[in-house]
PDB file of N, CA and C in Angstrom:
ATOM      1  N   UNK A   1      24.292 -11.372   7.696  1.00  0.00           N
ATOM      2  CA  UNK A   1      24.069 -11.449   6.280  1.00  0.00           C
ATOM      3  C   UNK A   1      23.589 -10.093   5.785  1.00  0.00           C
ATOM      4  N   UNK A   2      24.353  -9.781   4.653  1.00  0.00           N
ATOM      5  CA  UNK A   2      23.754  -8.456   4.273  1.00  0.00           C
ATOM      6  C   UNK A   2      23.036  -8.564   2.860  1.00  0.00           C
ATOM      7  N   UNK A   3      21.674  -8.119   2.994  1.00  0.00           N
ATOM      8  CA  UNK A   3      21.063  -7.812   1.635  1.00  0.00           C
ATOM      9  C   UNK A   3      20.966  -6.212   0.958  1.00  0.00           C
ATOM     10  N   UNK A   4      20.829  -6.270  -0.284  1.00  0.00           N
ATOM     11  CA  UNK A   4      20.479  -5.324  -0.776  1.00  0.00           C
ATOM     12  C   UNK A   4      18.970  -5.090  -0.580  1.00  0.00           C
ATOM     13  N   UNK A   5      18.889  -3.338  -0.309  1.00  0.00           N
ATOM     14  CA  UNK A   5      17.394  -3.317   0.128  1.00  0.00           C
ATOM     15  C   UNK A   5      16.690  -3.067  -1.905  1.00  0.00           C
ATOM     16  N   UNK A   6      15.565  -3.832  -1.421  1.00  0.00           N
ATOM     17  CA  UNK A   6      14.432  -3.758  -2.313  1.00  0.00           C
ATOM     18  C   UNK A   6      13.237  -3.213  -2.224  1.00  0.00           C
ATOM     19  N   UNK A   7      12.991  -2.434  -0.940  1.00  0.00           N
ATOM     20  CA  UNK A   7      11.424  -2.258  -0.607  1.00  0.00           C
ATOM     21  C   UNK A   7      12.200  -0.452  -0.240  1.00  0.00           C
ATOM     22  N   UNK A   8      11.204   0.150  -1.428  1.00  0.00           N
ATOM     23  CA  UNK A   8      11.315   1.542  -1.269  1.00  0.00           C
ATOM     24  C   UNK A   8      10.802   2.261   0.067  1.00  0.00           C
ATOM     25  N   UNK A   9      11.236   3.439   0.630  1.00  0.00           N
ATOM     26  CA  UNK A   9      10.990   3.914   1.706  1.00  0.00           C
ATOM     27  C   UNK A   9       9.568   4.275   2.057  1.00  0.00           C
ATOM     28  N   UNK A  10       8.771   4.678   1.733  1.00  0.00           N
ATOM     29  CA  UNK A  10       7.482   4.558   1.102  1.00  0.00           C
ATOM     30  C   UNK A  10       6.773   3.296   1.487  1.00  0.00           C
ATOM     31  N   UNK A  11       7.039   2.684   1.109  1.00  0.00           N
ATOM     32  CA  UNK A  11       6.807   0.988   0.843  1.00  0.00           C
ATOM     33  C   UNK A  11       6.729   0.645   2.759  1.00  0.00           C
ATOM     34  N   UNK A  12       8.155   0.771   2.961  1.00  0.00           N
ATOM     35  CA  UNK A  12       8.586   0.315   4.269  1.00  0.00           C
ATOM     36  C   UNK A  12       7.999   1.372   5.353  1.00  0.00           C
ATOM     37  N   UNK A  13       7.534   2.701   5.593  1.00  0.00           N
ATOM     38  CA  UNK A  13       6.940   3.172   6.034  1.00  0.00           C
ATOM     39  C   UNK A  13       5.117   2.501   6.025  1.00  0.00           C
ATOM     40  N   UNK A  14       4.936   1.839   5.172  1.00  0.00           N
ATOM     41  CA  UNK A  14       3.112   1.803   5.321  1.00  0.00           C
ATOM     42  C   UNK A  14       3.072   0.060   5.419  1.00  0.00           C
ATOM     43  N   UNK A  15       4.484  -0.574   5.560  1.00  0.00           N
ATOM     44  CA  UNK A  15       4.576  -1.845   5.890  1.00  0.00           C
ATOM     45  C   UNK A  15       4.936  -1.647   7.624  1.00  0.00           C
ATOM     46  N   UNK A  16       5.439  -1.012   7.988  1.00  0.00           N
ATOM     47  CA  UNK A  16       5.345  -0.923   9.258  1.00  0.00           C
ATOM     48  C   UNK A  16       4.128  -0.556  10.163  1.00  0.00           C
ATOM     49  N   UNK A  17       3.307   0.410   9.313  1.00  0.00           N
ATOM     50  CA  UNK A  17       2.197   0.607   9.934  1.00  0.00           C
ATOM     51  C   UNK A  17       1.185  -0.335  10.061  1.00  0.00           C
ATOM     52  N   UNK A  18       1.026  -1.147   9.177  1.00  0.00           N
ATOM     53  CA  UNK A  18       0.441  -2.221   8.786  1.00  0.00           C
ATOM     54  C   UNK A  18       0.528  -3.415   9.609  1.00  0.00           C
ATOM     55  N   UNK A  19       1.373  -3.520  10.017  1.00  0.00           N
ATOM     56  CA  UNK A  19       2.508  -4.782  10.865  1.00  0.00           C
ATOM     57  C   UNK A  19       1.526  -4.438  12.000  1.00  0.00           C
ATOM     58  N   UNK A  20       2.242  -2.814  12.622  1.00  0.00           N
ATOM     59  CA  UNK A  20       1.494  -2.991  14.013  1.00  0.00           C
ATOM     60  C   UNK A  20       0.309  -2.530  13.928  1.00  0.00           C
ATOM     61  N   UNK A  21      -0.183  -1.955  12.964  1.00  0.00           N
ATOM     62  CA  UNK A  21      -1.783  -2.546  13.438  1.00  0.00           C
ATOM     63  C   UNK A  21      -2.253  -3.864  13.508  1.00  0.00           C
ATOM     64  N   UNK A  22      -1.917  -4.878  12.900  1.00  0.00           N
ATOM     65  CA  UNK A  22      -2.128  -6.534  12.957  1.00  0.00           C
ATOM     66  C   UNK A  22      -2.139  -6.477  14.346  1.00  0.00           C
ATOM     67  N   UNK A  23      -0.744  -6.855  14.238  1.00  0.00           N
ATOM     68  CA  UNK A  23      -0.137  -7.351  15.705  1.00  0.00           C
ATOM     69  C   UNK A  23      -1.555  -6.849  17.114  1.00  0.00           C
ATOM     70  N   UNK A  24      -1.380  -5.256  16.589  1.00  0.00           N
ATOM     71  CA  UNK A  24      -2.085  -4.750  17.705  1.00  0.00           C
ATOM     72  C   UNK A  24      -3.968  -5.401  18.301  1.00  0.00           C
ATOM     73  N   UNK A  25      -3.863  -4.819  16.240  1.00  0.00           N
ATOM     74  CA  UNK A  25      -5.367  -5.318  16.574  1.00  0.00           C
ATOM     75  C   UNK A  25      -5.714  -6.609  17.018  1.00  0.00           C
ATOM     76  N   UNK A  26      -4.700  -7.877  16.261  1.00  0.00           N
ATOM     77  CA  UNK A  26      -5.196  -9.179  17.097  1.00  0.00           C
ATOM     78  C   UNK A  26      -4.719  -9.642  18.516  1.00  0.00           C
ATOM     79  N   UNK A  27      -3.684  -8.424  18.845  1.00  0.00           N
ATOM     80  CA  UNK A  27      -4.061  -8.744  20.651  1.00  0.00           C
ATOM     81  C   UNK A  27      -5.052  -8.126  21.570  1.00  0.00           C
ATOM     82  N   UNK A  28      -5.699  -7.131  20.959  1.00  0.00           N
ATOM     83  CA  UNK A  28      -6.364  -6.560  21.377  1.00  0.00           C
ATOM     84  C   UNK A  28      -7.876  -6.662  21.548  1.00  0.00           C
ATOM     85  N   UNK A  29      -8.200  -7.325  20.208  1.00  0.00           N
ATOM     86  CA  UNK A  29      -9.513  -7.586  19.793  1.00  0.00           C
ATOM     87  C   UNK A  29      -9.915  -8.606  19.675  1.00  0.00           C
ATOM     88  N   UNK A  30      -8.935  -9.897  18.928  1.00  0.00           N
ATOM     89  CA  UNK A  30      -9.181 -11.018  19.457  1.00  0.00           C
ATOM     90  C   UNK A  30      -9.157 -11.910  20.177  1.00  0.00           C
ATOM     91  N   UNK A  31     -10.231 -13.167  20.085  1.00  0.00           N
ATOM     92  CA  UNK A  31      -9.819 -14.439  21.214  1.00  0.00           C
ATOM     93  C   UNK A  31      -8.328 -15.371  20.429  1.00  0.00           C
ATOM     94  N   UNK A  32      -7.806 -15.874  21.628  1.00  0.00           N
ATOM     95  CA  UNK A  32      -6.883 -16.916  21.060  1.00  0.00           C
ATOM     96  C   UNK A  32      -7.006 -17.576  20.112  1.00  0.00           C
ATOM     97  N   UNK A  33      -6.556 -17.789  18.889  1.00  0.00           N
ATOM     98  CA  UNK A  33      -6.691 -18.941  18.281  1.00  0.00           C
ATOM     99  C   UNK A  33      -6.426 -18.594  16.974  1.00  0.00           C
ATOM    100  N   UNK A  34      -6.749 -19.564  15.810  1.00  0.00           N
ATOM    101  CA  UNK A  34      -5.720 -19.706  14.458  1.00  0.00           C
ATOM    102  C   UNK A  34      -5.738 -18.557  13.784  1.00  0.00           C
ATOM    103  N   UNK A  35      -6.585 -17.451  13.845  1.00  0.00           N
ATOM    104  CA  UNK A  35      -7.087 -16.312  13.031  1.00  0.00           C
ATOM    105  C   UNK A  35      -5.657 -15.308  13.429  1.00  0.00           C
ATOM    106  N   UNK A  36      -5.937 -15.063  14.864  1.00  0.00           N
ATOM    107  CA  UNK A  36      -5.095 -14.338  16.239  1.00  0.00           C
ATOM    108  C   UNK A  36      -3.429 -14.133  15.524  1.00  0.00           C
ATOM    109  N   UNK A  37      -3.343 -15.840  15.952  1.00  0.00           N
ATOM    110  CA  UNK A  37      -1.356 -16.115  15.688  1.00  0.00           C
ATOM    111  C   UNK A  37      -1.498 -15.954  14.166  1.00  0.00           C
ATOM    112  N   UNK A  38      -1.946 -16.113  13.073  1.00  0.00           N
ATOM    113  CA  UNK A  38      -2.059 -15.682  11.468  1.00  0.00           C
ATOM    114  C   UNK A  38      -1.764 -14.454  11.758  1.00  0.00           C
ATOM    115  N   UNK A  39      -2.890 -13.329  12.257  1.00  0.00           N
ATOM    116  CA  UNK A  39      -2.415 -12.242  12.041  1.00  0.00           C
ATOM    117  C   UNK A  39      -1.199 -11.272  12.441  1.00  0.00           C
ATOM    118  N   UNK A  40      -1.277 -12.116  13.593  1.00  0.00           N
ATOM    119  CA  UNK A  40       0.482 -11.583  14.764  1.00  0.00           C
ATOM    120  C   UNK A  40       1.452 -11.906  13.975  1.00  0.00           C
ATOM    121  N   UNK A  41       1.905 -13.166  13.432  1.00  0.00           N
ATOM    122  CA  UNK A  41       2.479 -13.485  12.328  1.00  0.00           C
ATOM    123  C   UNK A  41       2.937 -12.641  11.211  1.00  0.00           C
ATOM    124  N   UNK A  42       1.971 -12.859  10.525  1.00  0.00           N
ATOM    125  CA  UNK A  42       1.861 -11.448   9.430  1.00  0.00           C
ATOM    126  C   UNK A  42       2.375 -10.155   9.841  1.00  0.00           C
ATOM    127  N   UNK A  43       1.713  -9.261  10.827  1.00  0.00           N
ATOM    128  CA  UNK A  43       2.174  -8.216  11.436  1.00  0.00           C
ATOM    129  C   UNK A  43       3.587  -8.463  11.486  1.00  0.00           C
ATOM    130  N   UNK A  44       3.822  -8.949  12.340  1.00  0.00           N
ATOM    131  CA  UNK A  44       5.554  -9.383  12.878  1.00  0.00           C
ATOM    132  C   UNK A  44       6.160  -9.443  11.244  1.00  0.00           C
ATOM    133  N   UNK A  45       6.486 -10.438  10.384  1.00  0.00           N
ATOM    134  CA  UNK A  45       6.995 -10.193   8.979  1.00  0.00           C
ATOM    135  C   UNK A  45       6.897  -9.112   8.187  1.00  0.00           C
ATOM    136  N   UNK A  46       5.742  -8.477   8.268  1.00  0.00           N
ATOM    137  CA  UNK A  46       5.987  -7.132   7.829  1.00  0.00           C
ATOM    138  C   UNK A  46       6.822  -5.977   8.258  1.00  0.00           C
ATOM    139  N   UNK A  47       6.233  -5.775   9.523  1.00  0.00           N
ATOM    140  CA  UNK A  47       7.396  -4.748  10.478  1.00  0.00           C
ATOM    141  C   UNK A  47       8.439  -5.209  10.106  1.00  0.00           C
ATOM    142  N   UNK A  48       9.039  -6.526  10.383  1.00  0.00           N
ATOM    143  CA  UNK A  48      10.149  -6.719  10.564  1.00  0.00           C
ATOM    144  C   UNK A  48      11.549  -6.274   8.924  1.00  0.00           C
ATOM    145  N   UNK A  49      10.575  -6.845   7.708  1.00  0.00           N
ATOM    146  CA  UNK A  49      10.974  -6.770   6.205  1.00  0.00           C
ATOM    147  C   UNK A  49      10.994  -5.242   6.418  1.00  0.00           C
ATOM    148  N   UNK A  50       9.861  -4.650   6.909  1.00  0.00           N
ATOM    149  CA  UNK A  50      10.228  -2.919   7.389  1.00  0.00           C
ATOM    150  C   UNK A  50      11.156  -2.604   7.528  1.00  0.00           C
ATOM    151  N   UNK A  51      11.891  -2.647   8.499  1.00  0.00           N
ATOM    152  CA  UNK A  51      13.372  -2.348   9.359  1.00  0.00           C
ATOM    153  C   UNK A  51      14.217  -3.159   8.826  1.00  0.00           C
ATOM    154  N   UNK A  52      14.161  -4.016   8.048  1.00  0.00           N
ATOM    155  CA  UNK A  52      15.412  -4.977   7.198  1.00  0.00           C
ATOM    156  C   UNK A  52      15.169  -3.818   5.646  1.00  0.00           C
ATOM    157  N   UNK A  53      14.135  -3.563   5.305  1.00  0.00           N
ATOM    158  CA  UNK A  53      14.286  -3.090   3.532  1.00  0.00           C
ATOM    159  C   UNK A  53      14.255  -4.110   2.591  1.00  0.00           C
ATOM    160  N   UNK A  54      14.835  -5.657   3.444  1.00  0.00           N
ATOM    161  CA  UNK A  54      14.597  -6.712   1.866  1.00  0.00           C
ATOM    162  C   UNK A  54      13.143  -7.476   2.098  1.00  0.00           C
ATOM    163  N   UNK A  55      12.748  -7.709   1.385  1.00  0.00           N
ATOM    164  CA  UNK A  55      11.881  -8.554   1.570  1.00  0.00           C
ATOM    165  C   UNK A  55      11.660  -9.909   0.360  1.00  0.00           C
ATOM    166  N   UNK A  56      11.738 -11.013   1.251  1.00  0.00           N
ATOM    167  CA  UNK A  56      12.347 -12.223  -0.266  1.00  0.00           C
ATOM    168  C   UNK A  56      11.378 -12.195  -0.718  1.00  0.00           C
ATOM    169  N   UNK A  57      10.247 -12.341  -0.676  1.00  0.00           N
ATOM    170  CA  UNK A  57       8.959 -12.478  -1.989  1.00  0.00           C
ATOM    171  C   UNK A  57       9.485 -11.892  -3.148  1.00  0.00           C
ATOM    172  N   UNK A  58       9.844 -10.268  -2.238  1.00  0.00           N
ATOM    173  CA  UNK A  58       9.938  -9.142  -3.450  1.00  0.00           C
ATOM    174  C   UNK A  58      10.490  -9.947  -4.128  1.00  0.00           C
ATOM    175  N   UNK A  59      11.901 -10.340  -3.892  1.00  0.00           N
ATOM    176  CA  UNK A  59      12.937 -10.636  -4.638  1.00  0.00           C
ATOM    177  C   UNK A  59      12.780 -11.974  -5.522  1.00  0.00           C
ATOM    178  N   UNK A  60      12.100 -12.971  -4.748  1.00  0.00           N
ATOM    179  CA  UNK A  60      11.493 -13.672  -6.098  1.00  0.00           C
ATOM    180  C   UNK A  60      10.129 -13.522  -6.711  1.00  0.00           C
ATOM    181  N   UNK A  61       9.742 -12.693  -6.600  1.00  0.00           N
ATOM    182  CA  UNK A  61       8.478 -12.316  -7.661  1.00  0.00           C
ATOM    183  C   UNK A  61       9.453 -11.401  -8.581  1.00  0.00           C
ATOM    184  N   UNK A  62      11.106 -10.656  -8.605  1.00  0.00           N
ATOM    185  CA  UNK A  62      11.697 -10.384  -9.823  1.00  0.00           C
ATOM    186  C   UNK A  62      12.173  -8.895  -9.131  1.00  0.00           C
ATOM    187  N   UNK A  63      11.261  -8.692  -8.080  1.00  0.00           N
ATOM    188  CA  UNK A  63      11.914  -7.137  -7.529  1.00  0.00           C
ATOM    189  C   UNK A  63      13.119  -6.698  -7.861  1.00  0.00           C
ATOM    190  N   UNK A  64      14.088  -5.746  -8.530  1.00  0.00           N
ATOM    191  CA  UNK A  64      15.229  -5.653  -8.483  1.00  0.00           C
ATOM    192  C   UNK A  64      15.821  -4.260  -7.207  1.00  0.00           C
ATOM    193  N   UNK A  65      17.301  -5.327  -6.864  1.00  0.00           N
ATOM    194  CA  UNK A  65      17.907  -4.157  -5.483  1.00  0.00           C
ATOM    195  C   UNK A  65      17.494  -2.540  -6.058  1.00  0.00           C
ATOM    196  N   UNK A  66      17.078  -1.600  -4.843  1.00  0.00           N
ATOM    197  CA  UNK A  66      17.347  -0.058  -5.250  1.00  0.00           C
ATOM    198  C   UNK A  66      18.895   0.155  -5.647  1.00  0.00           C
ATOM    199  N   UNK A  67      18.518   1.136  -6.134  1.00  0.00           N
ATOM    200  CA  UNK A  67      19.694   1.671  -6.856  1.00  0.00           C
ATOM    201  C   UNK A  67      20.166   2.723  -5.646  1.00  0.00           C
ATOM    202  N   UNK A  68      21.733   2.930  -5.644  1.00  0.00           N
ATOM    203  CA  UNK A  68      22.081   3.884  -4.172  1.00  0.00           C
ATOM    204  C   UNK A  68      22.097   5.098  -4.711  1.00  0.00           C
ATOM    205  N   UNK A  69      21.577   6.423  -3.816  1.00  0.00           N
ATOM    206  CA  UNK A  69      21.064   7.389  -4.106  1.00  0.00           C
ATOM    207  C   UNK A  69      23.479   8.218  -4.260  1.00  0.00           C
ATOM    208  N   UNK A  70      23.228   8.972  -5.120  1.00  0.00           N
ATOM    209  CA  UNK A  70      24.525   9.482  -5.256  1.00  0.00           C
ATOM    210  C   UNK A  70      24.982  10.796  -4.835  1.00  0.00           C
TER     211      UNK A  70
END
């Protein structure tokens, strides 16, 4: 499936960083349990909307596709 990207480069650079610090920090720092998989979670969807560019929230909170650079 192909989307149009919506999440500026910018955007997707400090969503990736973000991701794996989660991820990192709650394997690292925490004990097992509901807080842990929330934040791994989170992490993981972010990175991931990272390396995709769409992200559906954006798109229904009204985000419109980037425009292609010419």
């Amino acid at each position: 499936m192909k989307f149009m990207q919506n999440v500026p480069t910018w955007e997707r650079v400090l969503r990736l960083v973000l991701g794996l610090s989660l991820v990192a920090g709650s394997l690292t720092g925490l004990k097992p349990g509901l807080l842990a998989y929330g934040l791994e979670l989170t992490g993981a969807i972010l990175a991931l909307t990272s390396f995709i560019g769409f992200c559906p929230m954006c798109a229904m909170a009204g985000r419109k596709p980037l425009a292609k650079a010419r």
